[in-house]
N, C-alpha and C. Protein backbone atom coordinates (compact mmCIF):
# COMPACT_ATOMS: atom_id res chain seq x y z
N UNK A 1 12.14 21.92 8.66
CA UNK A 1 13.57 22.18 8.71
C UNK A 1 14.38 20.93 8.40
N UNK A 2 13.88 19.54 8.89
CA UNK A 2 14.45 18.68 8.68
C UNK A 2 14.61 18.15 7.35
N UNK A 3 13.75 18.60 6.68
CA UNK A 3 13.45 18.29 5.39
C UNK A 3 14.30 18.99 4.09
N UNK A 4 14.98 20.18 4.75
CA UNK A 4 15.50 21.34 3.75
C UNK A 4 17.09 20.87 4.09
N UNK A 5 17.36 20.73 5.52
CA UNK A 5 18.83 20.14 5.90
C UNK A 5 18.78 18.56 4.77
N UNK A 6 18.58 17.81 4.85
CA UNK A 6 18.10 16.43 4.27
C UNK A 6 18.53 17.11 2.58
N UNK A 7 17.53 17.59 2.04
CA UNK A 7 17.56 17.98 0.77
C UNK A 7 18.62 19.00 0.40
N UNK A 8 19.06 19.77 1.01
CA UNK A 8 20.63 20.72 0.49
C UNK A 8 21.69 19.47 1.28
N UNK A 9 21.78 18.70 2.09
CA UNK A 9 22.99 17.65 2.14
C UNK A 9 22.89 16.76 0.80
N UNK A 10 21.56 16.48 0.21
CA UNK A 10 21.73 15.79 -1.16
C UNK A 10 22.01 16.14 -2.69
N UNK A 11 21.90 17.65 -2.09
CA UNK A 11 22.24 18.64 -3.51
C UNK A 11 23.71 18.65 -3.42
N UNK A 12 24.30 18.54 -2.36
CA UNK A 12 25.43 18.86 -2.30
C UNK A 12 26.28 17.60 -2.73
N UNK A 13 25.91 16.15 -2.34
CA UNK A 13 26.26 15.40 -2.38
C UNK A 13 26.16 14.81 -4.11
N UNK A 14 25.43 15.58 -4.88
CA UNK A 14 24.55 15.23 -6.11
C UNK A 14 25.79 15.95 -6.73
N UNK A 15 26.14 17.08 -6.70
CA UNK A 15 26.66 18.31 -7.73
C UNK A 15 28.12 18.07 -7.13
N UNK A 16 28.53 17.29 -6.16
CA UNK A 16 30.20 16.71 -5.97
C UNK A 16 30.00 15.59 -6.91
N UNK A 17 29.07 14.15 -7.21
CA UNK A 17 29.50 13.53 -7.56
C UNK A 17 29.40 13.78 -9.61
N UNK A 18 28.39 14.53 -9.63
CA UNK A 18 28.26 15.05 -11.55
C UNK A 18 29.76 15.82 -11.54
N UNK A 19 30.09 16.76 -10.47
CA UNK A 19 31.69 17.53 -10.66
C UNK A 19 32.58 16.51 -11.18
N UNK A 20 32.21 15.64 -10.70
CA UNK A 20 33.50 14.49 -10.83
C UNK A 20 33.56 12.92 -11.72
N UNK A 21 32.15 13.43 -12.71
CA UNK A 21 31.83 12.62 -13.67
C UNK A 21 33.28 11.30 -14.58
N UNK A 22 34.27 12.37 -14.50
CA UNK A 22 35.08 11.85 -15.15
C UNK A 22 35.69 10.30 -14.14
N UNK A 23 35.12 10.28 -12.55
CA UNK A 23 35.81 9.32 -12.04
C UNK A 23 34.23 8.44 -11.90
N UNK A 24 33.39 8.93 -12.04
CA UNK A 24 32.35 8.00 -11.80
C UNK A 24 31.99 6.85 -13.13
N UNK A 25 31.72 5.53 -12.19
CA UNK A 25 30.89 4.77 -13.23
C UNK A 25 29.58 4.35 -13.62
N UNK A 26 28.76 5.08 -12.66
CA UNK A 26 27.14 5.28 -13.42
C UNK A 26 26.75 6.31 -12.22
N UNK A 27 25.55 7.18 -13.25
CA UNK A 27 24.83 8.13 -11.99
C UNK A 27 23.52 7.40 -12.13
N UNK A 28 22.43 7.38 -11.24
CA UNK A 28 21.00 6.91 -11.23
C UNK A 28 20.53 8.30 -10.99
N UNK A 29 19.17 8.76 -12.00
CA UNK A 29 17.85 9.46 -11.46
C UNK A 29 16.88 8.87 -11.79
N UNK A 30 16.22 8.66 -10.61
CA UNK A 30 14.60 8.57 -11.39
C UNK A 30 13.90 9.34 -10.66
N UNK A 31 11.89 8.54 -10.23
CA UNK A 31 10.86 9.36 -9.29
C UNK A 31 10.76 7.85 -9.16
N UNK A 32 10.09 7.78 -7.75
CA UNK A 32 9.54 6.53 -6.98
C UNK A 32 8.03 6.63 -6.43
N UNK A 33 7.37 5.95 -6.38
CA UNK A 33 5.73 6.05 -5.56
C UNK A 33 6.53 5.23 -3.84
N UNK A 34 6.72 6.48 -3.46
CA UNK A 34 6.80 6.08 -1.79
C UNK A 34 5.60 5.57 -1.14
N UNK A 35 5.96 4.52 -0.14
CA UNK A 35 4.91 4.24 0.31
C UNK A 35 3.74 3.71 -0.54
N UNK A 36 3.78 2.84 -1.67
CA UNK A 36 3.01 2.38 -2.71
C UNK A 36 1.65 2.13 -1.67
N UNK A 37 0.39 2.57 -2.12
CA UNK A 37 -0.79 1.59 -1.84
C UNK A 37 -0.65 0.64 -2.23
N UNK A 38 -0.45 0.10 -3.25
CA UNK A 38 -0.21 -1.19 -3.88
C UNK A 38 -0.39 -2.41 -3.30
N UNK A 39 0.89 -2.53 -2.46
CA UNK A 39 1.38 -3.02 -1.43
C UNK A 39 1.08 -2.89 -0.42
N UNK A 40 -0.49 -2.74 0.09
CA UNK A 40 -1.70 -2.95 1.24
C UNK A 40 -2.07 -4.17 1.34
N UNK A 41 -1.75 -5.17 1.70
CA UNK A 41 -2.91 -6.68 1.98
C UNK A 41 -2.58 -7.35 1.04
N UNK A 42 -1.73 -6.43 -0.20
CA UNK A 42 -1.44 -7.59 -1.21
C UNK A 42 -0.32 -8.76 -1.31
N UNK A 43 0.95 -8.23 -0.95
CA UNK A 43 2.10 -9.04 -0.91
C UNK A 43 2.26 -8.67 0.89
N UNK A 44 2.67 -7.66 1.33
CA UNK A 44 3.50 -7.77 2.51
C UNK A 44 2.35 -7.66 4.02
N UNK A 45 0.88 -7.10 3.90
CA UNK A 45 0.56 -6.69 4.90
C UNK A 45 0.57 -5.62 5.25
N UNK A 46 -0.13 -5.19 6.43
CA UNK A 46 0.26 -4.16 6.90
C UNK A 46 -0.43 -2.60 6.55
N UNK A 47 0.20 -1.63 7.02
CA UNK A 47 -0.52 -0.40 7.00
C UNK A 47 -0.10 0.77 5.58
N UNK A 48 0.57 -0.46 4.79
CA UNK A 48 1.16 0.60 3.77
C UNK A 48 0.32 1.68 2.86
N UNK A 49 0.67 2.67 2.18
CA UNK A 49 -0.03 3.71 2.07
C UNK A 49 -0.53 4.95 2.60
N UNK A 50 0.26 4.53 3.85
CA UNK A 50 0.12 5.62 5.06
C UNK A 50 0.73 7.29 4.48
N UNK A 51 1.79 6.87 3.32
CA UNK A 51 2.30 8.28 2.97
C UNK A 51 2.36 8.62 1.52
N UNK A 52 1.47 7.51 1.36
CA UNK A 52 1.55 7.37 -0.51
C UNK A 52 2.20 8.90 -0.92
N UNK A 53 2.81 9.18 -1.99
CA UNK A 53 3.41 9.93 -2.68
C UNK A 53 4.66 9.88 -3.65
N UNK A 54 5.21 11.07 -4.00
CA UNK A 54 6.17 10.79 -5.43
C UNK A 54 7.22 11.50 -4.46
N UNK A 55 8.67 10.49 -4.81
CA UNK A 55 9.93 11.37 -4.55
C UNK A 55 10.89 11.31 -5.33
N UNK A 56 11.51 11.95 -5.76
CA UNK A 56 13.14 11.73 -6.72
C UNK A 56 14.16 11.47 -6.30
N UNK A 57 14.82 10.33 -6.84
CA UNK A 57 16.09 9.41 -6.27
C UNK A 57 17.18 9.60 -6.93
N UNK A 58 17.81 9.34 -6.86
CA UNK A 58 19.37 9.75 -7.17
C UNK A 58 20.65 8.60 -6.49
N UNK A 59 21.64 8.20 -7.32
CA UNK A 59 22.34 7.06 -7.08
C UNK A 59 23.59 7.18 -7.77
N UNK A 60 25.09 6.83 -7.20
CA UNK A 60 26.04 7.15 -7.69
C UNK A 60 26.89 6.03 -7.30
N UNK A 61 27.12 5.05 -8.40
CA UNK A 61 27.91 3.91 -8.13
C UNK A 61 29.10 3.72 -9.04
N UNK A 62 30.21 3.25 -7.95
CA UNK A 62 31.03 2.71 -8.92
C UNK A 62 31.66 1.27 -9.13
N UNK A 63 32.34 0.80 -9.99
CA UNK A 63 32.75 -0.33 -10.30
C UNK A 63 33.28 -1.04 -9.18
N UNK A 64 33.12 -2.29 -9.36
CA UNK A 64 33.86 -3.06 -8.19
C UNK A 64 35.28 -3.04 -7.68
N UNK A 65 35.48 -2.71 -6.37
CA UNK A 65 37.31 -2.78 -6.32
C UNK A 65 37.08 -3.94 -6.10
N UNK A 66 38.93 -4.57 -6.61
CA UNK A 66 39.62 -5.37 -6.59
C UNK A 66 39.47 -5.73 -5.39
N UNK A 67 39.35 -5.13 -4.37
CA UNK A 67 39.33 -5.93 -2.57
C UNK A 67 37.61 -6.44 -2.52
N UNK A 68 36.77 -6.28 -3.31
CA UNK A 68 35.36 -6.68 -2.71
C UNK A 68 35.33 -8.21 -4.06
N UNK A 69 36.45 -8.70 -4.82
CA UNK A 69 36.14 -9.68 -5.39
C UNK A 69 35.58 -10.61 -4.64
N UNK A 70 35.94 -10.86 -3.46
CA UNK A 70 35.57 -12.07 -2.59
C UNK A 70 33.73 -11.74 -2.31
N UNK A 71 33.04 -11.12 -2.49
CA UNK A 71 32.04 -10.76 -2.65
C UNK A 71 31.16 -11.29 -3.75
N UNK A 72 31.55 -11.56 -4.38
CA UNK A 72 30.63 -11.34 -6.33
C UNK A 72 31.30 -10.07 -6.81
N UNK A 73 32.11 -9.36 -6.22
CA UNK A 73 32.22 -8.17 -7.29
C UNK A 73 30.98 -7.26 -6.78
N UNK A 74 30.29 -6.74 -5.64
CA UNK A 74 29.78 -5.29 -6.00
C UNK A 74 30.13 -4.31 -6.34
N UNK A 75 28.93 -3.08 -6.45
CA UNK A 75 29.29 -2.23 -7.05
C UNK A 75 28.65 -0.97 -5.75
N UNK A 76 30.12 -0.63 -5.01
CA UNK A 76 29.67 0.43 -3.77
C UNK A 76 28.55 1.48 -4.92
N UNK A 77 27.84 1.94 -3.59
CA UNK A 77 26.71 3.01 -4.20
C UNK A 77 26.59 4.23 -2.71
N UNK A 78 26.21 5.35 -2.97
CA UNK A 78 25.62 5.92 -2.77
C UNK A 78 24.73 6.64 -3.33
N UNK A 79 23.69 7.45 -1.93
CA UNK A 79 22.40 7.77 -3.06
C UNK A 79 21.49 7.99 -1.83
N UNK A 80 20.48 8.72 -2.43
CA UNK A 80 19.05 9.24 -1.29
C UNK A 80 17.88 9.28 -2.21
N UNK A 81 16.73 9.68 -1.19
CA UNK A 81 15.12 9.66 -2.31
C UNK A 81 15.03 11.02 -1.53
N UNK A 82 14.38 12.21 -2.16
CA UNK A 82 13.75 13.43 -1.55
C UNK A 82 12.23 12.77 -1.71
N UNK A 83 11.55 13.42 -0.38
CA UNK A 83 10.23 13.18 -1.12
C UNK A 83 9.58 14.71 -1.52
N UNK A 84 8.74 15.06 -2.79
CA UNK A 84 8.00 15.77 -2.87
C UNK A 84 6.77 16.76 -2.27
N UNK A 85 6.51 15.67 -1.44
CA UNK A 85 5.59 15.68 -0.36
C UNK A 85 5.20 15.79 0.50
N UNK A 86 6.39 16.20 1.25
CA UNK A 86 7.11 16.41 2.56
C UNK A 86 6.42 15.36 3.46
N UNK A 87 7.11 13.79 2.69
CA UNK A 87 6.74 13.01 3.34
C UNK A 87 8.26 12.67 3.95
N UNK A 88 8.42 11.17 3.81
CA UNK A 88 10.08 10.32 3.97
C UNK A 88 10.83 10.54 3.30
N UNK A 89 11.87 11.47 3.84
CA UNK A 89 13.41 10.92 2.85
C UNK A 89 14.47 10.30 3.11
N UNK A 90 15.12 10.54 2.48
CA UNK A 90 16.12 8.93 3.21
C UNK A 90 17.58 9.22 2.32
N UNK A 91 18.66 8.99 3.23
CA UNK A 91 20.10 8.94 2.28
C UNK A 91 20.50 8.07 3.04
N UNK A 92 21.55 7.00 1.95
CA UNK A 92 22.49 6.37 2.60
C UNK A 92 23.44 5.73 1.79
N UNK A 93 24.27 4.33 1.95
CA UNK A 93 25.24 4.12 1.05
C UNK A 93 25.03 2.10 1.03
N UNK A 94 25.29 1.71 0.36
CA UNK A 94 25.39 0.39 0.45
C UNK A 94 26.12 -0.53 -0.94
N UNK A 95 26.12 -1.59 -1.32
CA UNK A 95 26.59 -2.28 -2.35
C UNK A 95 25.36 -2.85 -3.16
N UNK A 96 26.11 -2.86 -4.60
CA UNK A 96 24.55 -3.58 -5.52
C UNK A 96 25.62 -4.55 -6.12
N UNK A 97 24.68 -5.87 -6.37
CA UNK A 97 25.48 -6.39 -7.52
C UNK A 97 24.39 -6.73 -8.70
N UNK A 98 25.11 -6.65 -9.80
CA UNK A 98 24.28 -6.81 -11.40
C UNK A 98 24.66 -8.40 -11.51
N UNK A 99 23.45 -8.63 -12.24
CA UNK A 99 23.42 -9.72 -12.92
C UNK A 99 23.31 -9.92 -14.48
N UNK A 100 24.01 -10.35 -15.68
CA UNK A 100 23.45 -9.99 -16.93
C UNK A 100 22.43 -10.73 -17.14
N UNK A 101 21.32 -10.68 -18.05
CA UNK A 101 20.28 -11.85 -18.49
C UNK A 101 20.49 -11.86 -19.69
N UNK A 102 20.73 -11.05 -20.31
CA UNK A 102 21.01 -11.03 -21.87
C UNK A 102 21.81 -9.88 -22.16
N UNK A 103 22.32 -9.48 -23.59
CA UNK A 103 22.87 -8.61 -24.15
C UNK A 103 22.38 -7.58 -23.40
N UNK A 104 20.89 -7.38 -23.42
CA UNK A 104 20.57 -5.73 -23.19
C UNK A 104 19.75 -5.58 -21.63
N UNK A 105 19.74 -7.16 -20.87
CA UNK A 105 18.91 -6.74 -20.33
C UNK A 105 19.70 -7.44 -19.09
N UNK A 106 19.71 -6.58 -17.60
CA UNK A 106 20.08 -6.90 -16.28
C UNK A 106 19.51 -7.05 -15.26
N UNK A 107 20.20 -7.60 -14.20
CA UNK A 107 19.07 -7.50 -13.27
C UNK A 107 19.84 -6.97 -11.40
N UNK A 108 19.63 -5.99 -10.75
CA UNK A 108 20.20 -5.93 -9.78
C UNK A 108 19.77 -6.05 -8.56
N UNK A 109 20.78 -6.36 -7.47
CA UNK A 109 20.16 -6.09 -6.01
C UNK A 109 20.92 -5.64 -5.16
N UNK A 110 20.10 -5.17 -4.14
CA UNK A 110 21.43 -4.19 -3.86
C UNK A 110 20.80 -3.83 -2.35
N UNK A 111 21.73 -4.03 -1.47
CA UNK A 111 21.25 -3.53 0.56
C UNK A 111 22.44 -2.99 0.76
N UNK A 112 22.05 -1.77 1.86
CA UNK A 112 22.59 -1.15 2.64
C UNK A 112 21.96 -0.29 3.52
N UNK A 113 22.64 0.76 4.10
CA UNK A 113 22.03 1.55 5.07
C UNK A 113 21.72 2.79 5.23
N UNK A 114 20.39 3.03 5.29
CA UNK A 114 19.83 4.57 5.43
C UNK A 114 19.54 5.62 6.57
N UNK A 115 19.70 6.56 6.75
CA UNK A 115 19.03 7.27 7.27
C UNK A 115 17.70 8.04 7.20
N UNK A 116 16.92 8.75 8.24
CA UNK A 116 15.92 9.22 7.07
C UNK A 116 15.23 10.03 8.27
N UNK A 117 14.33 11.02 7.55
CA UNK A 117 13.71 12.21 8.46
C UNK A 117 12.09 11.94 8.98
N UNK A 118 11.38 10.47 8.57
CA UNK A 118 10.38 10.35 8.89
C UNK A 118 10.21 10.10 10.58
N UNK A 119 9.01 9.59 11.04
CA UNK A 119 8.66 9.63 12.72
C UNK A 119 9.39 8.13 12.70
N UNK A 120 10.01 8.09 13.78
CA UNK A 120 10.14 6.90 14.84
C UNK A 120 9.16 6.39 15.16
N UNK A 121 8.74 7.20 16.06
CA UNK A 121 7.14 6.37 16.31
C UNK A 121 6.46 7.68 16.26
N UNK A 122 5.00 8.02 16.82
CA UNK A 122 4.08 8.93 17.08
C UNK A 122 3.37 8.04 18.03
N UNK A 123 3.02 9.84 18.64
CA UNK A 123 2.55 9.71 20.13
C UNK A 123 1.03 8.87 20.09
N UNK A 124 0.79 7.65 21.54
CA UNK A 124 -0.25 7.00 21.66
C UNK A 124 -1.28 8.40 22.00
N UNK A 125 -2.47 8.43 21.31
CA UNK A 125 -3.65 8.91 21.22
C UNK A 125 -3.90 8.72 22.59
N UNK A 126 -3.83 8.06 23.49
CA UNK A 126 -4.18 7.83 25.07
C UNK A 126 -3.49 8.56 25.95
N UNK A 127 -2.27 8.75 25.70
CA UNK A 127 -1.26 9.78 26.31
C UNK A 127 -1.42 10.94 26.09
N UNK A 128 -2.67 11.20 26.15
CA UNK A 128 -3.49 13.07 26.05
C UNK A 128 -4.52 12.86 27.13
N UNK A 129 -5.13 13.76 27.30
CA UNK A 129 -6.13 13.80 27.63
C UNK A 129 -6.98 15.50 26.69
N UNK A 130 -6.11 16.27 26.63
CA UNK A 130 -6.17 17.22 25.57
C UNK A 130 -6.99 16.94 24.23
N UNK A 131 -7.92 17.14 23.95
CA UNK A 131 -9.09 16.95 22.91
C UNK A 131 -8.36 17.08 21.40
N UNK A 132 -7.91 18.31 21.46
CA UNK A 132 -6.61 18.85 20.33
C UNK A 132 -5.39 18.35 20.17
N UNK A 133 -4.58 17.82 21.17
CA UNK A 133 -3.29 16.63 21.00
C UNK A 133 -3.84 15.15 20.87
N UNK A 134 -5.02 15.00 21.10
CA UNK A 134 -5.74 13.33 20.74
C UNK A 134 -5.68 13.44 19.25
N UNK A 135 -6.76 14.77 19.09
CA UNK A 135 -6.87 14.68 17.55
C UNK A 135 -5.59 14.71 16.64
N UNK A 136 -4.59 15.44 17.07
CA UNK A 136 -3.46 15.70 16.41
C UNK A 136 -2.80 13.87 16.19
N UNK A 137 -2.64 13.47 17.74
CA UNK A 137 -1.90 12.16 17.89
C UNK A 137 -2.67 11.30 16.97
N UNK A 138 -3.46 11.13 16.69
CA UNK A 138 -4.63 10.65 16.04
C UNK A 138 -4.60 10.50 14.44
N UNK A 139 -4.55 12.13 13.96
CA UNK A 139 -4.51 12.28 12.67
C UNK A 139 -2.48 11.54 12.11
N UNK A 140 -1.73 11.56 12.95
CA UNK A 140 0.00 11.37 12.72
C UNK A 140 0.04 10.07 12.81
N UNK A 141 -1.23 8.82 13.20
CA UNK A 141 -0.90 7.59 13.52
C UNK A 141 -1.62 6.96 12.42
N UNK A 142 -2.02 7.88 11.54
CA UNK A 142 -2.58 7.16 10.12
C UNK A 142 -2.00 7.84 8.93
N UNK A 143 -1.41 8.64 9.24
CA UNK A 143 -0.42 9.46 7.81
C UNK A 143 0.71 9.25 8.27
N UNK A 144 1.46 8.58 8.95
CA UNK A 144 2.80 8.52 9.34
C UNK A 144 3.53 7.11 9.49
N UNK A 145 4.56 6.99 8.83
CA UNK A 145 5.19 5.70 8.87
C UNK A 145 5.83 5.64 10.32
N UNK A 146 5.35 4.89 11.12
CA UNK A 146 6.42 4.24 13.02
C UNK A 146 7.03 3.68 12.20
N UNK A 147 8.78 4.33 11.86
CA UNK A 147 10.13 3.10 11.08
C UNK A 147 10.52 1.85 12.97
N UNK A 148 10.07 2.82 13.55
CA UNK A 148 10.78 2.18 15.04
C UNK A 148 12.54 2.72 15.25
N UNK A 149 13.40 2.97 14.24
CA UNK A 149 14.92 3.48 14.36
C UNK A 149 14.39 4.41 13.20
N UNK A 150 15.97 4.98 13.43
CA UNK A 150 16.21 6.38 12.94
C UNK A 150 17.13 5.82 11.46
N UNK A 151 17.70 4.23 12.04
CA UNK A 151 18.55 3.95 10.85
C UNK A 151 17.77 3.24 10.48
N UNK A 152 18.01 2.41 8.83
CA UNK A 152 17.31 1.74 8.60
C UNK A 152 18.02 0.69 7.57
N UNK A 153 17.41 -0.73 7.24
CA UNK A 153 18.06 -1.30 6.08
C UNK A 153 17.20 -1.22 5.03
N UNK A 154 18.00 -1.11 3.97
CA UNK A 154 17.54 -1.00 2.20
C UNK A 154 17.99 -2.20 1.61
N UNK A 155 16.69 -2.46 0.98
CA UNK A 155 16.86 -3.27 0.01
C UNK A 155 16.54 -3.12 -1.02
N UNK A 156 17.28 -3.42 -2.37
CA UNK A 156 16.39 -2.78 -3.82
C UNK A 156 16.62 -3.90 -4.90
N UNK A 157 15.72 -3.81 -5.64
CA UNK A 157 16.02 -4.34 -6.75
C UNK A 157 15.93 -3.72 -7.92
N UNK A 158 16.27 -4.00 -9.14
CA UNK A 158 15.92 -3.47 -10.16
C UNK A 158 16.13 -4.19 -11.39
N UNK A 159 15.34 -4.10 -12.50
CA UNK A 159 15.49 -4.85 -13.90
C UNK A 159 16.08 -3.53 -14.83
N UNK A 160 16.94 -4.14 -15.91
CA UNK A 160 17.48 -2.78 -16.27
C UNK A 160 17.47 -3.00 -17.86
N UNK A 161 17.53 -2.62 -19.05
CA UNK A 161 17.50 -2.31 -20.05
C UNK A 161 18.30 -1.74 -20.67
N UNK A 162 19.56 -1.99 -21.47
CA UNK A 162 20.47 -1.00 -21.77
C UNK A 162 20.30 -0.48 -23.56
N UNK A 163 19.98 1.11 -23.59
CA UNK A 163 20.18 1.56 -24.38
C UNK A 163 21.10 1.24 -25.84
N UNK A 164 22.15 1.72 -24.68
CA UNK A 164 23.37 1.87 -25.38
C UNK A 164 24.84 1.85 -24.86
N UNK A 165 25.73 1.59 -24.91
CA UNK A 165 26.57 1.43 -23.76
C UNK A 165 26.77 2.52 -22.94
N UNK A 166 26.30 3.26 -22.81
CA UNK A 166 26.07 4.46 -22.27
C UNK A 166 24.58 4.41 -20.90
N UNK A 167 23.70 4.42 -21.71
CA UNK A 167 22.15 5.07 -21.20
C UNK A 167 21.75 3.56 -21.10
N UNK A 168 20.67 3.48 -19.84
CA UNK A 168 19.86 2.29 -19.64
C UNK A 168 18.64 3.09 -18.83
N UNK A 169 17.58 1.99 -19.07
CA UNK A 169 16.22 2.37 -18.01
C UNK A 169 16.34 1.14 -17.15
N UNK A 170 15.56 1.39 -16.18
CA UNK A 170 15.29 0.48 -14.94
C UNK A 170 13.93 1.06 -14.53
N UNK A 171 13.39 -0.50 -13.94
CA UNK A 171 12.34 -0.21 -13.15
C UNK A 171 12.67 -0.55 -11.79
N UNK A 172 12.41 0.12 -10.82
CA UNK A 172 13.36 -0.29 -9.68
C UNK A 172 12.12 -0.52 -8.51
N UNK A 173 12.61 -1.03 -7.18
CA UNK A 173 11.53 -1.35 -5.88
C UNK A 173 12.82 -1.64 -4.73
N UNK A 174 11.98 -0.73 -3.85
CA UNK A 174 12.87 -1.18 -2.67
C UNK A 174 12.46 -0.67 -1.37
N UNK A 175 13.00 -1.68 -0.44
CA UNK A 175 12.13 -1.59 0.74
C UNK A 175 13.10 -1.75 1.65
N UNK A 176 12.50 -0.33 2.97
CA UNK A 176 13.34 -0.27 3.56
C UNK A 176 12.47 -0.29 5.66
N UNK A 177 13.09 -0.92 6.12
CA UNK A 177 12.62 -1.33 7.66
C UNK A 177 13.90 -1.52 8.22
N UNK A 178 14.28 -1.95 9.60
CA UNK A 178 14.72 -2.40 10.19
C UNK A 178 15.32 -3.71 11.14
N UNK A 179 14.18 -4.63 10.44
CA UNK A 179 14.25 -5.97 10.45
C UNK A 179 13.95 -6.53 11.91
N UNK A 180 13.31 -5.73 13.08
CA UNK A 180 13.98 -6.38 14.19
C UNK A 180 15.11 -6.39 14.70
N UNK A 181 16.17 -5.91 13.83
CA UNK A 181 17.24 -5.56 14.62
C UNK A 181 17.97 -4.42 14.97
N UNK A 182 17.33 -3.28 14.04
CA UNK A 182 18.01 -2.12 14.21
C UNK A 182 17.30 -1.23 15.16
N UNK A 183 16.26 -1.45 15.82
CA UNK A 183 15.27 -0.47 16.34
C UNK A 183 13.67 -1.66 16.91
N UNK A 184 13.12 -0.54 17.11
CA UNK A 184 11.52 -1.24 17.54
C UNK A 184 11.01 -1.00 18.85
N UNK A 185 9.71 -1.41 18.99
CA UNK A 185 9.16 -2.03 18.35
C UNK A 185 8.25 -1.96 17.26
N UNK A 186 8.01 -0.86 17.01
CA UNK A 186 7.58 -0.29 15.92
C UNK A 186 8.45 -0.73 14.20
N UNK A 187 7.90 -1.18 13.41
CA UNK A 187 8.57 -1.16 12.10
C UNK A 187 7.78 -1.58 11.07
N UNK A 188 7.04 -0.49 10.93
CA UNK A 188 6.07 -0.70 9.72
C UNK A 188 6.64 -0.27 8.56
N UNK A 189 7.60 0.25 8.06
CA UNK A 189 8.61 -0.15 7.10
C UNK A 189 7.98 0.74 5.54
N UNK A 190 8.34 1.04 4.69
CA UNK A 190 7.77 1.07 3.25
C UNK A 190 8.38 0.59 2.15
N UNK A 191 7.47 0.43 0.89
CA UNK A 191 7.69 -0.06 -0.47
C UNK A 191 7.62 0.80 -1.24
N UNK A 192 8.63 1.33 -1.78
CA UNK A 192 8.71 2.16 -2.93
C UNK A 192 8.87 1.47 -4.41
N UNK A 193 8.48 2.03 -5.70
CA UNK A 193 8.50 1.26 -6.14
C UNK A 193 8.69 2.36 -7.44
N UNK A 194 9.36 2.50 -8.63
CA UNK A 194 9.50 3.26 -9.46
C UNK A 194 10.38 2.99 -10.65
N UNK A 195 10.73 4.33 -11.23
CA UNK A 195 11.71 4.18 -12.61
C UNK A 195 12.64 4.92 -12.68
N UNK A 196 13.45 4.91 -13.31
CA UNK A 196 15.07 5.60 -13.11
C UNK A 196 15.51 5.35 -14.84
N UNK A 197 16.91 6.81 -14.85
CA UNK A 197 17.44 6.47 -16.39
C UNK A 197 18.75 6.51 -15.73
N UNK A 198 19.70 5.50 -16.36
CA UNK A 198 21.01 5.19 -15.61
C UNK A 198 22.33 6.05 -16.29
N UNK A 199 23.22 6.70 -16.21
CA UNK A 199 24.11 6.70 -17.42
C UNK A 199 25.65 6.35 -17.01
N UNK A 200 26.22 5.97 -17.89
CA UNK A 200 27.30 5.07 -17.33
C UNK A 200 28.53 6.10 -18.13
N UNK A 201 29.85 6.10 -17.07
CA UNK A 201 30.90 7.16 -17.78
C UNK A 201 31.99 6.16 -17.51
């Protein structure tokens, strides 16, 4: 259920902001590898891979106001990942800022704050005595991300490629935990990591 509320709040949120194309200045879609294996023992540690799978992202940003100059100039965003898999999904809103590297090619980063429908924690396997809730607690403490909070921080990056002044690709990564400060003690966190086509109005 949580998963269908989650996914019709992002349809809805998806088909207001294409309605209104004419005020927007870029939409993002791509698919992401949630929860990358990848990223097991290699860069960060940890238990990643716990939910390996594919989800589709979606991102709706616009140009910098005049009041966030004192910033660098971001570029507010909103945006969520469904997962496929009925693993993690996640919506929330935050700021990116671009960097140019060349004519065609950019580079962004971008934090803010999510919500999302995965476990907080799951239940200690010891807190049964039930043969069938061990096994259950058991099987949820190796397929399940402990975020530790319900909120979470995002971080993303992305390298971008522009088409045309219009259309660009990106390869994008971003990782989202709580840092210790939003929740815990639990925060085993994930790395998503994927591709997106941008289009700019």
């Amino acid at each position: 259920m949580k998963h269908i509320l989650l996914s019709a709040a992002m349809v809805c949120g998806l088909s207001g902001a294409v309605a209104h194309t004419a005020q927007a200045d870029e939409i993002r879609l791509g698919v992401m590898v949630h929860d990358a294996q990848f990223f097991e023992d290699i860069i960060f540690g940890g238990r990643h891979g716990k939910e390996q799978s594919i989800s589709v992202t979606a991102e709706y940003a616009i140009d910098s106001p005049e009041w966030l100059s004192w910033a660098m100039s971001p570029m507010p965003y909103v945006g969520g990942s469904l997962n496929l898999g009925g693993k993690t999904s996640h919506g929330g809103a935050g700021l990116l800022w671009r960097f140019d590297l060349k004519e065609k090619l950019y580079f962004d980063i971008g934090s803010g704050l999510v919500l999302h429908d995965g476990a907080v924690r799951t239940p200690d396997p010891l807190s049964s005595t039930d043969p069938v809730e061990v096994s259950e607690f058991r099987r949820r403490k190796f397929t399940e991300i402990e975020f530790g909070s319900r909120v979470l921080f995002r971080t993303q990056f992305a390298m971008g490629y522009r088409i045309n002044e219009k259309w660009a690709t990106e390869i994008t990564y971003e990782h989202l935990s709580h840092a210790q400060i939003l929740g815990g003690p639990e925060n085993e966190g994930t790395n998503n990591v994927g591709f997106r086509v941008a289009r700019r109005f």
